[in-house]
Protein backbone atom coordinates (compact mmCIF):
# COMPACT_ATOMS: atom_id res chain seq x y z
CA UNK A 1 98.81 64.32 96.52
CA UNK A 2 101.72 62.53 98.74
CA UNK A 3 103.42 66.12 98.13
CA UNK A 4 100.53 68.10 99.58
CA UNK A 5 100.03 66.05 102.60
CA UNK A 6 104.03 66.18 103.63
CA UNK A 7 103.66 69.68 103.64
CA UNK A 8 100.64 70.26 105.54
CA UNK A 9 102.83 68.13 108.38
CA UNK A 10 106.49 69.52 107.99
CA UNK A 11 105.62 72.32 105.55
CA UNK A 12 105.77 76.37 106.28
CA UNK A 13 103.50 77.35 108.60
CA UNK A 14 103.54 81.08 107.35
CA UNK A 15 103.89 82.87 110.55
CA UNK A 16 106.02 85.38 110.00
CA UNK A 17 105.35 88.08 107.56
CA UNK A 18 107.12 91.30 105.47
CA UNK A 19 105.54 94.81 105.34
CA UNK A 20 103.02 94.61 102.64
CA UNK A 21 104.32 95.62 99.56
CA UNK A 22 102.76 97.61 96.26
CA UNK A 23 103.82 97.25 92.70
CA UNK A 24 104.25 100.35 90.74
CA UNK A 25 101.95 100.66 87.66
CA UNK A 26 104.38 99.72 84.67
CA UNK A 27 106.22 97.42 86.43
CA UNK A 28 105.97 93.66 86.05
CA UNK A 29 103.72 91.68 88.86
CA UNK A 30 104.81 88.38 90.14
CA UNK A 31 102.36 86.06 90.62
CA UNK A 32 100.80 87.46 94.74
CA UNK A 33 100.94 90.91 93.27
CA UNK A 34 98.50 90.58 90.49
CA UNK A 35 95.77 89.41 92.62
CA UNK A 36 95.48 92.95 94.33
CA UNK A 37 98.62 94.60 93.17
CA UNK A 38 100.15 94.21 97.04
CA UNK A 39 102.09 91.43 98.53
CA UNK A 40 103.61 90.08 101.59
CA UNK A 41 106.57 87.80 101.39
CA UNK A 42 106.61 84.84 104.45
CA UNK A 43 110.04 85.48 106.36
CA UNK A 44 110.54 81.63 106.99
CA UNK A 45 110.61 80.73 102.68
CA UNK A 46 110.24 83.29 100.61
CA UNK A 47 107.17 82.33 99.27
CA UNK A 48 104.90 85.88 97.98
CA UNK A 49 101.27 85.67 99.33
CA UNK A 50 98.47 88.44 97.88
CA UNK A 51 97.66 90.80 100.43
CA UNK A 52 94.66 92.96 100.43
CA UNK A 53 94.77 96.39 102.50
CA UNK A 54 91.03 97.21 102.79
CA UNK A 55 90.88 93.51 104.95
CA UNK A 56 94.39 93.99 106.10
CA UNK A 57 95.37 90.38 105.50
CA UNK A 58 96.61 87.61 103.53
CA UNK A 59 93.88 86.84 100.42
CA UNK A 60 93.88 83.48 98.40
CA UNK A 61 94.36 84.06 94.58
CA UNK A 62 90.95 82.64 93.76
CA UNK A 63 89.83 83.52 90.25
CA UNK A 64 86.37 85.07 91.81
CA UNK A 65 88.19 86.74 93.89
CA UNK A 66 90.54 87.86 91.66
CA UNK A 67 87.49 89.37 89.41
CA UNK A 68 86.08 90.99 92.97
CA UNK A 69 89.36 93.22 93.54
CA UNK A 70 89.30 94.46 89.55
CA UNK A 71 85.54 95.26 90.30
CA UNK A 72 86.94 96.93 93.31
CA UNK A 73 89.68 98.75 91.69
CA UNK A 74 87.89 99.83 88.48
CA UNK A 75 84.90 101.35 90.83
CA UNK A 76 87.37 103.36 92.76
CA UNK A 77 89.11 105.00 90.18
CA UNK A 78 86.52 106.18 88.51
C-alpha cells in the first residue's frame, strides 16, 4: 500500500512511448502483449504497456477486457 502511494508521487509518469509493437504468432508474449498481441514499451523504465490499434492507445490488462479483444479477434478472422 506504502509502495503504491510512493509511486503515484515519485513514480513514472509514462510519457514517453515506443512505436507499438506486434508479436508474431508462434512466438512467446510477455505479459502487455497477450492482452491484444501489441505493445508499447515507456522510454523513461522499460516497463511494456498493452496497446490496442483500433483505439490507438494504451489499454489496461483487465480480465473483461482481455475477454473483449479475443471476442474481437476471433470475430475478425473468421
Amino acid at each position: 500500500m506504502m509502495g503504491k502511494l510512493l509511486d503515484v508521487f515519485f513514480g513514472c509518469w509514462h510519457n514517453r512511448f515506443s512505436f507499438p509493437m506486434t508479436v508474431r504468432a508462434g512466438i512467446r508474449r510477455n505479459g502487455a502483449a497477450a492482452v491484444t498481441g501489441t505493445y508499447v514499451v515507456c522510454l523513461d523504465c522499460g516497463k511494456e504497456l498493452p496497446y490496442d490499434w483500433k483505439q490507438m492507445k494504451i489499454v489496461g490488462a483487465s480480465p473483461e477486457r482481455r475477454n473483449q479483444v479475443q471476442a474481437l479477434a476471433t470475430k475478425e478472422a473468421a
